[in-house]
C-alpha atoms as a PDB file:
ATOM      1  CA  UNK A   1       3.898 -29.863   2.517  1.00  0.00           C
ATOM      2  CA  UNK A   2       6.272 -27.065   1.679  1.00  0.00           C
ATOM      3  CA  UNK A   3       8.581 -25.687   4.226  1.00  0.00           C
ATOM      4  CA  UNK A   4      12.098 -23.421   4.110  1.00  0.00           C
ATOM      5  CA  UNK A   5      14.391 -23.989   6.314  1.00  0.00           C
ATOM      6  CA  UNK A   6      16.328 -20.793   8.149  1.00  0.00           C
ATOM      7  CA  UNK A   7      18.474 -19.212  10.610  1.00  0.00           C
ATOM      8  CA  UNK A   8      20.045 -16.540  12.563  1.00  0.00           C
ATOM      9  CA  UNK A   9      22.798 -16.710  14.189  1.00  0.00           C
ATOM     10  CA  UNK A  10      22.824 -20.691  13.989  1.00  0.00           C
ATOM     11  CA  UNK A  11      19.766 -21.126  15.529  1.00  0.00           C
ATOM     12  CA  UNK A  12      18.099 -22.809  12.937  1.00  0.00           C
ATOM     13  CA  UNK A  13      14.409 -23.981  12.226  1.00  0.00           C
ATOM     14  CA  UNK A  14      11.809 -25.016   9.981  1.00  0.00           C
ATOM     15  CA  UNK A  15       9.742 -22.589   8.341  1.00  0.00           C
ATOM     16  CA  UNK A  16       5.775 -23.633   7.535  1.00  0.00           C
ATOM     17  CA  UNK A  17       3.393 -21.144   6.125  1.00  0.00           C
ATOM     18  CA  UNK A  18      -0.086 -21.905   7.550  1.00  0.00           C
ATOM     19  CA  UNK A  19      -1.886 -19.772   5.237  1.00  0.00           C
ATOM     20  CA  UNK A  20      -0.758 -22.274   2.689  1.00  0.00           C
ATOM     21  CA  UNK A  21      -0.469 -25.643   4.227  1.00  0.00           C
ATOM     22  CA  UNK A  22      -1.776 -27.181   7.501  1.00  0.00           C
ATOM     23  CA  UNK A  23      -0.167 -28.980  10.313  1.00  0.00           C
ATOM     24  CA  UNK A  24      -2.379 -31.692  12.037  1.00  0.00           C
ATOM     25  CA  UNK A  25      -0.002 -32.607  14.956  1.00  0.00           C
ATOM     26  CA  UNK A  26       3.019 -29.992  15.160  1.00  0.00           C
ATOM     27  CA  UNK A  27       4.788 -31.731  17.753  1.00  0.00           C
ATOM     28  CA  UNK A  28       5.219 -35.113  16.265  1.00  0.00           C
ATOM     29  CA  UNK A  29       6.387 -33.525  13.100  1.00  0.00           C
ATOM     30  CA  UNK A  30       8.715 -31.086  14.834  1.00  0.00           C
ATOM     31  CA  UNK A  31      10.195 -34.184  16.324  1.00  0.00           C
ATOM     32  CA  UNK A  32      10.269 -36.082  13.357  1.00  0.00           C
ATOM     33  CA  UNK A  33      11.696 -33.432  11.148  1.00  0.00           C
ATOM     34  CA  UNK A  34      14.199 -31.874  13.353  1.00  0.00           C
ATOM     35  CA  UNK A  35      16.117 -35.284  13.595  1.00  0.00           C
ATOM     36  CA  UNK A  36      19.302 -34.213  11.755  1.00  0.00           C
ATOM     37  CA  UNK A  37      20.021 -38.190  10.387  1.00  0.00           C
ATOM     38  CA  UNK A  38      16.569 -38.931   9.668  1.00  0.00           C
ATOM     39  CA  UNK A  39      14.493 -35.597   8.828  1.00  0.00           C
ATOM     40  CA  UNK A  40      15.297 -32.210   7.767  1.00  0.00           C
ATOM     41  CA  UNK A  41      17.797 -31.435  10.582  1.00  0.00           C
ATOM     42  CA  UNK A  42      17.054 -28.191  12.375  1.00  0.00           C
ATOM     43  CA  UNK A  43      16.420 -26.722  16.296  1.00  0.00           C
ATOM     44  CA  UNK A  44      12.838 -27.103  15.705  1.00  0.00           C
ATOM     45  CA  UNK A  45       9.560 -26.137  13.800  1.00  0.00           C
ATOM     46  CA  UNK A  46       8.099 -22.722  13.653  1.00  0.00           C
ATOM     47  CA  UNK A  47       4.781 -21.884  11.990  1.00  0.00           C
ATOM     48  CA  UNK A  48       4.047 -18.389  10.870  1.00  0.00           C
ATOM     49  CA  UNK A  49      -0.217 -18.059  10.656  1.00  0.00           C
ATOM     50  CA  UNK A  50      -2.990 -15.136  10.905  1.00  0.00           C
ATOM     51  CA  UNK A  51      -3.283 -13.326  14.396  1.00  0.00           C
ATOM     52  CA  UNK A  52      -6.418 -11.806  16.060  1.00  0.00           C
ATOM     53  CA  UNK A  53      -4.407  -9.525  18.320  1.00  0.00           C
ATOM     54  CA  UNK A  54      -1.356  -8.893  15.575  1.00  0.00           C
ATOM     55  CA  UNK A  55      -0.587  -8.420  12.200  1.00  0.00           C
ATOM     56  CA  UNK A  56       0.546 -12.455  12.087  1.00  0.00           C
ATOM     57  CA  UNK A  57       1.558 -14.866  14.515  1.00  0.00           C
ATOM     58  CA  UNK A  58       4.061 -17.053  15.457  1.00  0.00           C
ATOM     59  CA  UNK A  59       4.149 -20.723  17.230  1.00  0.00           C
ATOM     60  CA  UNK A  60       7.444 -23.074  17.772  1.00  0.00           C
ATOM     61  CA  UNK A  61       7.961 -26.389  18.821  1.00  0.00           C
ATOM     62  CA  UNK A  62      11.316 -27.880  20.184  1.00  0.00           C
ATOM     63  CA  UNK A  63      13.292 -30.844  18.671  1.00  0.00           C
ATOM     64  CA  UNK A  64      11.620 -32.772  21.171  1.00  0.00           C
ATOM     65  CA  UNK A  65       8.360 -31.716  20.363  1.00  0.00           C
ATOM     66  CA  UNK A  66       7.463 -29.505  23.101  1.00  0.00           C
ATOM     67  CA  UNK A  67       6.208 -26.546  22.786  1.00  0.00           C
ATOM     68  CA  UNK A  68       8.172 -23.300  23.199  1.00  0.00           C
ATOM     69  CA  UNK A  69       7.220 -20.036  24.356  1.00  0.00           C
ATOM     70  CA  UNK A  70       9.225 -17.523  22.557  1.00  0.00           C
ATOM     71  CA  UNK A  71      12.569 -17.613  20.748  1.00  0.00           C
ATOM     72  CA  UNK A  72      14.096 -14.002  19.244  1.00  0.00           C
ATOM     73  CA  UNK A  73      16.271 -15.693  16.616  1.00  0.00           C
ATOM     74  CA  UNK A  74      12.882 -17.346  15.025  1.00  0.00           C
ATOM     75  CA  UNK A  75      10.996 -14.357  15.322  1.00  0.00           C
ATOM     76  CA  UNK A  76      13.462 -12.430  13.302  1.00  0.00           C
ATOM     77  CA  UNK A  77      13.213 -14.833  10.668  1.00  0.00           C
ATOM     78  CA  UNK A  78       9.704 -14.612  10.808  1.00  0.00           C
ATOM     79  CA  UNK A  79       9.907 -10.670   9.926  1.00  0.00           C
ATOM     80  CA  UNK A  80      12.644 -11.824   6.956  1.00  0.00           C
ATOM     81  CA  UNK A  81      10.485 -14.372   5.849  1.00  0.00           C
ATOM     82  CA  UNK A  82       6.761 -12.829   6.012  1.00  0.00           C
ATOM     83  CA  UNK A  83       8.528  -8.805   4.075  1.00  0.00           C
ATOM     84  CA  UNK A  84      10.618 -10.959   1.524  1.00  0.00           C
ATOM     85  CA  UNK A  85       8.207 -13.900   0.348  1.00  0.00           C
ATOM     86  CA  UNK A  86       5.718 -10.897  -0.041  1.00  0.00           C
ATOM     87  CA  UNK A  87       2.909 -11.615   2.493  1.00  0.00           C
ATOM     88  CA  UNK A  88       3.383  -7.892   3.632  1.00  0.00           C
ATOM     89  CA  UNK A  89       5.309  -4.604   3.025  1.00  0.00           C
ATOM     90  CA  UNK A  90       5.339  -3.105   6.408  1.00  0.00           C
ATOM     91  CA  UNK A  91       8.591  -2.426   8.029  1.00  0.00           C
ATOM     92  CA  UNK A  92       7.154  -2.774  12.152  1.00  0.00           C
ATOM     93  CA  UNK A  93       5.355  -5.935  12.427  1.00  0.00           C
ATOM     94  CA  UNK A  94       3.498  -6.772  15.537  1.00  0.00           C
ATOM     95  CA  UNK A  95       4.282 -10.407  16.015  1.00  0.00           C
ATOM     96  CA  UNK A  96       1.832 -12.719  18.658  1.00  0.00           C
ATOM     97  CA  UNK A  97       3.647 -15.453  20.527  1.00  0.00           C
ATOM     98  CA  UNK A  98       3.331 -17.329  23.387  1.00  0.00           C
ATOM     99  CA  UNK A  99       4.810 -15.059  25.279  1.00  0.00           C
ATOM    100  CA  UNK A 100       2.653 -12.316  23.901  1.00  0.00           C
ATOM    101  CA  UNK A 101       3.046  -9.643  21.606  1.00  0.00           C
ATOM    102  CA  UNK A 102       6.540  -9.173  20.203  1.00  0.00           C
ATOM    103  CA  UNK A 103       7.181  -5.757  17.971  1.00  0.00           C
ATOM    104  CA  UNK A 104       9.555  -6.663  14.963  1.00  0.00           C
ATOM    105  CA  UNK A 105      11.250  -3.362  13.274  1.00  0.00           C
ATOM    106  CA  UNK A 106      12.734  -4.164   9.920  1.00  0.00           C
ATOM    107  CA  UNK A 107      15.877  -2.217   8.330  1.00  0.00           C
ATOM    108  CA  UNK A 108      15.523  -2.946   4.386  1.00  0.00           C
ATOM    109  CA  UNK A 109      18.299  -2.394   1.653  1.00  0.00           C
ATOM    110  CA  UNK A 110      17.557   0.459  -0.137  1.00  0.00           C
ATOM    111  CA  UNK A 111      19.399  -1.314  -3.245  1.00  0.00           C
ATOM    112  CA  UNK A 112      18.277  -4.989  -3.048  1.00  0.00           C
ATOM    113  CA  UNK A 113      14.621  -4.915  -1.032  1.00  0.00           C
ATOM    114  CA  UNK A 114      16.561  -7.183   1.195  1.00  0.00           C
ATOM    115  CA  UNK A 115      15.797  -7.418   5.475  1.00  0.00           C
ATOM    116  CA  UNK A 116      19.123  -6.816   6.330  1.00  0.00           C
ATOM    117  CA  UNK A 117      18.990  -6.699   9.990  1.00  0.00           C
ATOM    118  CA  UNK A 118      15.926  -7.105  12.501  1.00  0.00           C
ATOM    119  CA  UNK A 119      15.312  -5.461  15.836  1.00  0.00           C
ATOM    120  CA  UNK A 120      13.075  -7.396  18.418  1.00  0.00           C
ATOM    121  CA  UNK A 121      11.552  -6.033  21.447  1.00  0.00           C
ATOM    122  CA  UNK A 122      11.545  -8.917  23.255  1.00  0.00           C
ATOM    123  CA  UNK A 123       9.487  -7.588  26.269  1.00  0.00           C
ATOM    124  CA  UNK A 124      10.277  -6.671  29.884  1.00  0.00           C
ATOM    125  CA  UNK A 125      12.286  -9.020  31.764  1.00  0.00           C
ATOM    126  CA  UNK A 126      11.056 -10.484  34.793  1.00  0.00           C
ATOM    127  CA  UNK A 127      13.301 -11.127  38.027  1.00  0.00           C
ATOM    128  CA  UNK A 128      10.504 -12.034  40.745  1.00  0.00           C
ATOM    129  CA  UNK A 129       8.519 -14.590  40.988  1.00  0.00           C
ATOM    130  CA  UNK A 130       5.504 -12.174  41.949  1.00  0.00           C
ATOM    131  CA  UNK A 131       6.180 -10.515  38.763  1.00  0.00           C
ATOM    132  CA  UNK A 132       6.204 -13.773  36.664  1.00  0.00           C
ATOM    133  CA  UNK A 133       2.272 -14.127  38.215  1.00  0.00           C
ATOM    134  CA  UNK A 134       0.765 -17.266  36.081  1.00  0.00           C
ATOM    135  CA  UNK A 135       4.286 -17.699  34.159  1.00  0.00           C
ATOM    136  CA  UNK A 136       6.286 -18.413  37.398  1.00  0.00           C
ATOM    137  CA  UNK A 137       8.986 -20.397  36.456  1.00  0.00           C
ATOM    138  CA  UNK A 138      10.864 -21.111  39.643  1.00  0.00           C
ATOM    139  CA  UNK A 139       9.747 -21.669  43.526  1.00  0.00           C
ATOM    140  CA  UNK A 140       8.094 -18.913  44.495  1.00  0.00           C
ATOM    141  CA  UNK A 141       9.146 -19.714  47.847  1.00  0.00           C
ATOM    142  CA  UNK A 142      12.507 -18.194  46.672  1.00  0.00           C
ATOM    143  CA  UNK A 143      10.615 -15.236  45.155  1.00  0.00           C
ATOM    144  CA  UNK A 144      14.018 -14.373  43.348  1.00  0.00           C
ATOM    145  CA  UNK A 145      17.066 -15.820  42.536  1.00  0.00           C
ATOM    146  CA  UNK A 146      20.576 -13.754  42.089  1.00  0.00           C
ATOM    147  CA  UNK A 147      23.702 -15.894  42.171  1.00  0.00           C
ATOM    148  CA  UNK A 148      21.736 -18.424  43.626  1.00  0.00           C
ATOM    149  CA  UNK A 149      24.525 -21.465  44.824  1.00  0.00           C
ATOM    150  CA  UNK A 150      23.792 -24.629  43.497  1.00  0.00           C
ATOM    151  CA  UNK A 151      26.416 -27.767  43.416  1.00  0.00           C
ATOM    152  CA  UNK A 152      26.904 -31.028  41.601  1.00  0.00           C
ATOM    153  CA  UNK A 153      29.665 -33.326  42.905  1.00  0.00           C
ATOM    154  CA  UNK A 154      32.822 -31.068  43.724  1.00  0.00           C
ATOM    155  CA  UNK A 155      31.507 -27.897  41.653  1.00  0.00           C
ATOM    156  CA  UNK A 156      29.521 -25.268  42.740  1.00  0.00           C
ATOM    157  CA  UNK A 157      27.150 -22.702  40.268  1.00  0.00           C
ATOM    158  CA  UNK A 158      25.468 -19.684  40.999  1.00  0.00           C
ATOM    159  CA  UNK A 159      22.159 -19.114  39.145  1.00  0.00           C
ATOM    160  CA  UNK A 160      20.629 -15.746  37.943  1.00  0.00           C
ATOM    161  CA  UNK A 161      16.858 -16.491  36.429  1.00  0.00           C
ATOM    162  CA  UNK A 162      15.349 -14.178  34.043  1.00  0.00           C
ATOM    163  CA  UNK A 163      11.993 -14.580  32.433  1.00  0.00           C
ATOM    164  CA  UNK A 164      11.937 -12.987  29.072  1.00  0.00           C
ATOM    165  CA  UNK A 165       8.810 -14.930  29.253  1.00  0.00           C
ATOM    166  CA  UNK A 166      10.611 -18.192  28.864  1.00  0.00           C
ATOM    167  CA  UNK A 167      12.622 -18.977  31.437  1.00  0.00           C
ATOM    168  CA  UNK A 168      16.524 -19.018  31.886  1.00  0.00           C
ATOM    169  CA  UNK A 169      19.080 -20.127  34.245  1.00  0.00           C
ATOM    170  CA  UNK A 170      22.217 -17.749  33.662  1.00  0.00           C
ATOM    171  CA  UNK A 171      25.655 -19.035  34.792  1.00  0.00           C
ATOM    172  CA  UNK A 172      28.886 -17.048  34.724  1.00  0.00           C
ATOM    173  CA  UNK A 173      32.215 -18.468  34.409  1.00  0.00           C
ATOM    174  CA  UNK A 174      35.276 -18.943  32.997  1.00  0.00           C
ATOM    175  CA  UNK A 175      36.798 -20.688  30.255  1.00  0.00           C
ATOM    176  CA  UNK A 176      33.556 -22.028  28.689  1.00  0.00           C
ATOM    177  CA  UNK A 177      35.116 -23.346  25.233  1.00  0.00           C
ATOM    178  CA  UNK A 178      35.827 -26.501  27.428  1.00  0.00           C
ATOM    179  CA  UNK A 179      32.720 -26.978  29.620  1.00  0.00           C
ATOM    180  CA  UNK A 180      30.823 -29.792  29.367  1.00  0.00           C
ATOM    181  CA  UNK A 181      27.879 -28.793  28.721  1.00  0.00           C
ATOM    182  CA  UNK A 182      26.066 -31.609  27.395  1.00  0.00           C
ATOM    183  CA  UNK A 183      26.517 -33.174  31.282  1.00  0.00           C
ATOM    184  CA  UNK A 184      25.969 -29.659  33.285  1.00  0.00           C
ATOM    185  CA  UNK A 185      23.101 -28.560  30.954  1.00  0.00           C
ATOM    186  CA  UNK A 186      20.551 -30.824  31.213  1.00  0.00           C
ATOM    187  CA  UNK A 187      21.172 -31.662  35.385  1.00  0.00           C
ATOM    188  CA  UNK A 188      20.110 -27.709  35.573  1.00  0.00           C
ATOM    189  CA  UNK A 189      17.410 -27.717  32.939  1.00  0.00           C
ATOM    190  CA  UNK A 190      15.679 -30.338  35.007  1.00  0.00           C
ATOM    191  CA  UNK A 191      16.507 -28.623  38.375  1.00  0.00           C
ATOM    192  CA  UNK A 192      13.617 -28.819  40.990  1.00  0.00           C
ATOM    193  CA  UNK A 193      14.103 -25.135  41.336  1.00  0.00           C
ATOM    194  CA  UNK A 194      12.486 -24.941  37.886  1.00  0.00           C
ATOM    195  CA  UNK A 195       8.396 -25.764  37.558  1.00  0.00           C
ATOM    196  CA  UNK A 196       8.577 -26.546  33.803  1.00  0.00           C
ATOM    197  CA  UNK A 197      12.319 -27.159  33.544  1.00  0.00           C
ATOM    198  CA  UNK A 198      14.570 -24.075  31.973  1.00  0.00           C
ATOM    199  CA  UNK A 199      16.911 -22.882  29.579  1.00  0.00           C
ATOM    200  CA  UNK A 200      20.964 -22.890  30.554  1.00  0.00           C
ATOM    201  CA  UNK A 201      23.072 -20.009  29.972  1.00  0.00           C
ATOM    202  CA  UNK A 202      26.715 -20.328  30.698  1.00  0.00           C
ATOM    203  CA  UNK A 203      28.316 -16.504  30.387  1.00  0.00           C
ATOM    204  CA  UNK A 204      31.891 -15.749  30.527  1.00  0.00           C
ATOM    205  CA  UNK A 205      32.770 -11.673  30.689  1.00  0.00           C
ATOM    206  CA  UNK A 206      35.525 -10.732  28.294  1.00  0.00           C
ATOM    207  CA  UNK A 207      34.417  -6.775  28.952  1.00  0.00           C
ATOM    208  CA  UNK A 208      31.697  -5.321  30.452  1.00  0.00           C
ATOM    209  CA  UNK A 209      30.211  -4.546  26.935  1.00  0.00           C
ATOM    210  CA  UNK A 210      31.299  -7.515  25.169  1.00  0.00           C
ATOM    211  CA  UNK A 211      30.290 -11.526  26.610  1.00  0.00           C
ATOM    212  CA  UNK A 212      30.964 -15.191  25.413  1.00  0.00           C
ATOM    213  CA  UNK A 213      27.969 -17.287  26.142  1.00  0.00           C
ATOM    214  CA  UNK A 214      27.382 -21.147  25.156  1.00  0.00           C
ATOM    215  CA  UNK A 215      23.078 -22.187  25.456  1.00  0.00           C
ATOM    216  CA  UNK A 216      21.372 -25.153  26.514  1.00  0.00           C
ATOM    217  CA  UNK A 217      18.308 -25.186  25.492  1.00  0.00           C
ATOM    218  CA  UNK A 218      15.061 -26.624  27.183  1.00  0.00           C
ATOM    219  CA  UNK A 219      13.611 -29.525  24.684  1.00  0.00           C
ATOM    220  CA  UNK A 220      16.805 -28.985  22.137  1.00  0.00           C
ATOM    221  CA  UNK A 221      19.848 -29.477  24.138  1.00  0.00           C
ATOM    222  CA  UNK A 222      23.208 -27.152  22.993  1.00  0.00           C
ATOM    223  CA  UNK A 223      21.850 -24.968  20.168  1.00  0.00           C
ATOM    224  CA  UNK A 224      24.436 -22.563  18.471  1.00  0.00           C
ATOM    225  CA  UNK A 225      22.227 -19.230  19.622  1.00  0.00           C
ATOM    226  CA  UNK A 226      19.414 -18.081  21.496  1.00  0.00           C
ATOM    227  CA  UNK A 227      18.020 -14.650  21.195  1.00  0.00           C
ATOM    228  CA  UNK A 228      15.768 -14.765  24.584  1.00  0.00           C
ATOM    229  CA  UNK A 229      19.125 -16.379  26.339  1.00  0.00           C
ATOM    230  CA  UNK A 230      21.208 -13.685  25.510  1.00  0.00           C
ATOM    231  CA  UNK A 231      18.702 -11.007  26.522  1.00  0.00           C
ATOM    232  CA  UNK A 232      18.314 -12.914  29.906  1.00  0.00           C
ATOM    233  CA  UNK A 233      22.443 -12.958  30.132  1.00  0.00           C
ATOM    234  CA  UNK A 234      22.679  -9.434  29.522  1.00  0.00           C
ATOM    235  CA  UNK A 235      19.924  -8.249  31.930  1.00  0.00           C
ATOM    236  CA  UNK A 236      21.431 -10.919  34.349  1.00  0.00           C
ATOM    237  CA  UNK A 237      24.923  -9.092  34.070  1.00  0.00           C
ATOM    238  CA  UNK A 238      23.683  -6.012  34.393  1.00  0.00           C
ATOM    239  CA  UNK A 239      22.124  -7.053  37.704  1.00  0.00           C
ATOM    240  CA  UNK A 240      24.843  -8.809  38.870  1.00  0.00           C
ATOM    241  CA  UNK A 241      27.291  -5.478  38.216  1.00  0.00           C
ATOM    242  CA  UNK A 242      29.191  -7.480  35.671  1.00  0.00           C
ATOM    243  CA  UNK A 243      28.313  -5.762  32.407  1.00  0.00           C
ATOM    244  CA  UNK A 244      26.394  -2.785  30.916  1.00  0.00           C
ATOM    245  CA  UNK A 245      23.102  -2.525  29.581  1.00  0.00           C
ATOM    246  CA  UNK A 246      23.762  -2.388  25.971  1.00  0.00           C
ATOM    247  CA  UNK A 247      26.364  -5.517  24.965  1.00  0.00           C
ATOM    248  CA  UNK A 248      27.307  -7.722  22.568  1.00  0.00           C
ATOM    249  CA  UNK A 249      26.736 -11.045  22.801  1.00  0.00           C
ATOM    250  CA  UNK A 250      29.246 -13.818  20.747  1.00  0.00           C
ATOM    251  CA  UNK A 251      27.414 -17.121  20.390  1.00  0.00           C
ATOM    252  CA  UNK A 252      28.385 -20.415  18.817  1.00  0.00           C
ATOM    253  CA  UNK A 253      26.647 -18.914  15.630  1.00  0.00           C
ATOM    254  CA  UNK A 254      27.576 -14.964  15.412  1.00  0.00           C
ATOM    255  CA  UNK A 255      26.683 -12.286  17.365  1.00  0.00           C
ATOM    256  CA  UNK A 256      23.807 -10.541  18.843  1.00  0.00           C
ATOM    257  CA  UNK A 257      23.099  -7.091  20.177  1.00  0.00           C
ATOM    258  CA  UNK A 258      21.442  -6.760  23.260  1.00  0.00           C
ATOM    259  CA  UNK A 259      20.069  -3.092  24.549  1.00  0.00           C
ATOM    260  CA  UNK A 260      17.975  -3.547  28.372  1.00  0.00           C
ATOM    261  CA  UNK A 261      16.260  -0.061  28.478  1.00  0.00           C
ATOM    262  CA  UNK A 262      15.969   0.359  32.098  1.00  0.00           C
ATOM    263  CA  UNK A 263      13.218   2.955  32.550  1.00  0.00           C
ATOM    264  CA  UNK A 264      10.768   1.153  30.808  1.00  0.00           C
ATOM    265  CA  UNK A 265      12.450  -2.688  31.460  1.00  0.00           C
ATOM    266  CA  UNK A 266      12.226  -3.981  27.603  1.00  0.00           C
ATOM    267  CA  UNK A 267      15.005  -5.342  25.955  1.00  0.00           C
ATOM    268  CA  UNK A 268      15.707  -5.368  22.713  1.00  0.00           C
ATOM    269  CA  UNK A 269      16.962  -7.998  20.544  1.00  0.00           C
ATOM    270  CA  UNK A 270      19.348  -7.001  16.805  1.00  0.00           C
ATOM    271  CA  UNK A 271      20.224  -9.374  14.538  1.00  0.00           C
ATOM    272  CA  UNK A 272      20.766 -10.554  11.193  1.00  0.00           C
ATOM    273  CA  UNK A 273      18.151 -13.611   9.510  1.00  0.00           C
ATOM    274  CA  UNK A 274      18.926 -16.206   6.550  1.00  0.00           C
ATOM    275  CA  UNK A 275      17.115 -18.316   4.696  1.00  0.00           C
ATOM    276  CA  UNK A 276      19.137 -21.611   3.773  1.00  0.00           C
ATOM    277  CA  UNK A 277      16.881 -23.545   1.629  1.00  0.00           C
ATOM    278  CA  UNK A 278      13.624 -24.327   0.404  1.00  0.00           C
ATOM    279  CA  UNK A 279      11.953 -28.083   0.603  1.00  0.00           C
ATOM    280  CA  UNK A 280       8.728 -30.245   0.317  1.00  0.00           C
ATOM    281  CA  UNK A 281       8.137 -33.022   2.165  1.00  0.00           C
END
């Protein structure tokens, strides 16, 4: 089986192409593969294949093997991947997920043919539980949640949620260089708030256009990006009063632009896309 392996903004995954090879049991080999000792080494496994309702689709799986709804970083290397190995020339690609259709707009070198940088609308974002209908993420009991307080042992967190049709716990607070993340991040993914566990953001405000966040992801742990995460922090912010709707967002792995158009609630996602390498396994 062939594969490349690629990122954006550190959020790196495995690449298959299923109009060339076929996957029998994705999860098992995302696990498998994703193992940085004993595979490839990557955030998980992403396979790019036909679409009824798009131009092509996209599924991912986690390191753990679970299945993931959506992730921004992957689908821009999707659009990199499917306008520079050839498979078409179109510069707006209409990309079906999990989390439904995602519209991928392209800007190409006029020099090299290269994707230099790819927008994603990533969808509206969903505060309510009412509005999350069959993708309700938290208690509906709760029907929102907006610096919600939650404590473990002598500190106390507020949660903002945000669907971007994955869920995602947003946290501000200071000085997150030294948080411990790998102890706070998965005692929130596996909240009972959450139905089907959630992504961790933890968001510290240098300006109100300009935000440090660290990501814990559902199924992968601390991951160096997340595209959906830092739409959710941004939208979160706004909400909150702590930042404007178009930011910049510095991850572990570079930095993402965020825009939340407000009259129509979809935010858009703008970042670069890499491939590292090319394999066969």
């Amino acid at each position: 089986m062939r594969f490349e392996k690629m990122q954006a903004a550190g959020n790196d995954y495995i690449y298959v192409n299923l109009y060339e090879e076929k996957v029998d049991n994705p999860a098992d080999l995302s696990k498998r593969l994703s193992d940085r000792h004993f595979g490839v080494g990557s955030d998980g496994l992403v396979l790019i294949g036909p679409s009824v309702e798009g131009d092509f689709s996209m599924l991912m799986y986690n390191a753990d093997g679970s299945e993931g709804l959506m992730c921004g970083n992957a689908a821009r290397c999707v659009g990199k991947y499917l306008y520079e190995r050839g498979m078409t020339s179109k510069t707006e690609i209409n990309l079906s997920t999990k989390s439904g259709i995602k519209k991928l707009t392209l800007k190409i070198s006029r020099h090299t043919n290269i994707v230099e940088l790819v927008r994603v609308n990533m969808g509206q974002a969903i505060l309510t539980a009412k509005d999350a209908g069959s993708q309700g993420h938290f208690q509906s009991a709760l029907d929102e949640m907006i610096d919600y307080p939650v404590q473990f042992d002598e500190q106390k967190y507020r949660i903002t949620f945000v669907s971007m049709g994955n869920p995602h716990a947003v946290i501000f607070t200071n000085s997150i260089a030294s948080l411990d993340i790998g102890k706070i991040g998965p005692r929130i993914e596996y909240l009972n708030l959450f139905t089907d566990r959630t992504n961790v953001e933890f968001v510290e405000i240098v300006n109100s256009k300009y935000i440090n966040m660290r990501v814990w992801e559902r199924g992968s742990g601390e991951t160096l990006a997340c595209g959906s995460g830092a739409c959710a922090a941004v939208v979160a912010g706004v909400i909150t009063g702590r930042c404007r709707p178009r930011t910049t967002v510095n991850l572990k792995g570079g930095l993402l632009e965020v825009l939340w158009d407000k009259a129509s609630n979809d935010v858009f996602l703008t970042g670069d896309a890499h491939f590292v390498f090319k394999g066969e396994i």
